[in-house]
Protein backbone atom coordinates (compact mmCIF):
# COMPACT_ATOMS: atom_id res chain seq x y z
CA UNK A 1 0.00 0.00 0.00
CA UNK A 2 1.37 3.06 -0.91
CA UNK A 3 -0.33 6.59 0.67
CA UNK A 4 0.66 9.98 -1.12
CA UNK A 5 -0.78 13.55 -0.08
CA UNK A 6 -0.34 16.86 -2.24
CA UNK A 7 -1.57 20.45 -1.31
CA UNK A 8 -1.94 23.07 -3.79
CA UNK A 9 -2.77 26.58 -2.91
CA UNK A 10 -5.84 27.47 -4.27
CA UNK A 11 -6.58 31.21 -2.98
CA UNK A 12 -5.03 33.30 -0.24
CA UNK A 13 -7.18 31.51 2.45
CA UNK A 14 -7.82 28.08 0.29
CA UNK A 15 -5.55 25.11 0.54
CA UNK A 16 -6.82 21.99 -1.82
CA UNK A 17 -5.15 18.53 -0.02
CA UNK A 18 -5.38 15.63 -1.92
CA UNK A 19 -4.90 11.93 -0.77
CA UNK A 20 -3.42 9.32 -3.28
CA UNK A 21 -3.94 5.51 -1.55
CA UNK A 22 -2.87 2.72 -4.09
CA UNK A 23 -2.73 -0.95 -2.89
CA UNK A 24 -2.55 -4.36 -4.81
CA UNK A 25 -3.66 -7.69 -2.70
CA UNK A 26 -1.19 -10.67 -2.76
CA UNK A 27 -2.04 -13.98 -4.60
CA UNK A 28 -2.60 -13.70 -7.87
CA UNK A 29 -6.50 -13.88 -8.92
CA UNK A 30 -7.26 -14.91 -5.27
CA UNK A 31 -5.88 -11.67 -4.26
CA UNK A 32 -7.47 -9.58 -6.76
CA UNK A 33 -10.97 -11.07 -6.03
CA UNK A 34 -10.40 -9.75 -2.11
CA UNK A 35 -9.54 -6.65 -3.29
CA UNK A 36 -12.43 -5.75 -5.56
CA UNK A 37 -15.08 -7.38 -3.78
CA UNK A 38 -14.03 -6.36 -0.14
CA UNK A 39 -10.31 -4.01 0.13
CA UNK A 40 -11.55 -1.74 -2.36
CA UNK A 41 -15.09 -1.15 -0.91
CA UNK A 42 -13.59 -1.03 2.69
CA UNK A 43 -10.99 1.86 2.36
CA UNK A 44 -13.57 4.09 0.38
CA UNK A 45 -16.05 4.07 3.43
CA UNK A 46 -13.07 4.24 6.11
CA UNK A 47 -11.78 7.04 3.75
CA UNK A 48 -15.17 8.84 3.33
CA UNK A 49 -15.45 8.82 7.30
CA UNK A 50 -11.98 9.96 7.87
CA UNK A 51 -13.26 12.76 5.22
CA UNK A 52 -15.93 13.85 7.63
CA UNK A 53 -13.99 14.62 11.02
């Protein structure tokens, strides 16, 4: 898993943060099954609640 953030000024009082997350599951086609059909939909709702605080 690899997490990137980037911040761009966007006005005098604005500042525009941006989170990059990429990950890739291990074992092959098992792997990529656990990452579509549970990973993926996992860190969007932990990232959408992180969003929120």
């Amino acid at each position: 898993m690899r997490h990137e953030q980037s911040f761009s000024k966007l006005d005098e009082q604005t500042t525009c943060m941006r989170d990059t997350l990429r990950f890739e599951a291990l074992l092959g086609v098992l792997g990529w099954v656990a990452e579509r059909a549970v990973f993926k939909k996992y860190m969007h709702a932990f990232l959408k609640s992180r969003n929120l605080k």
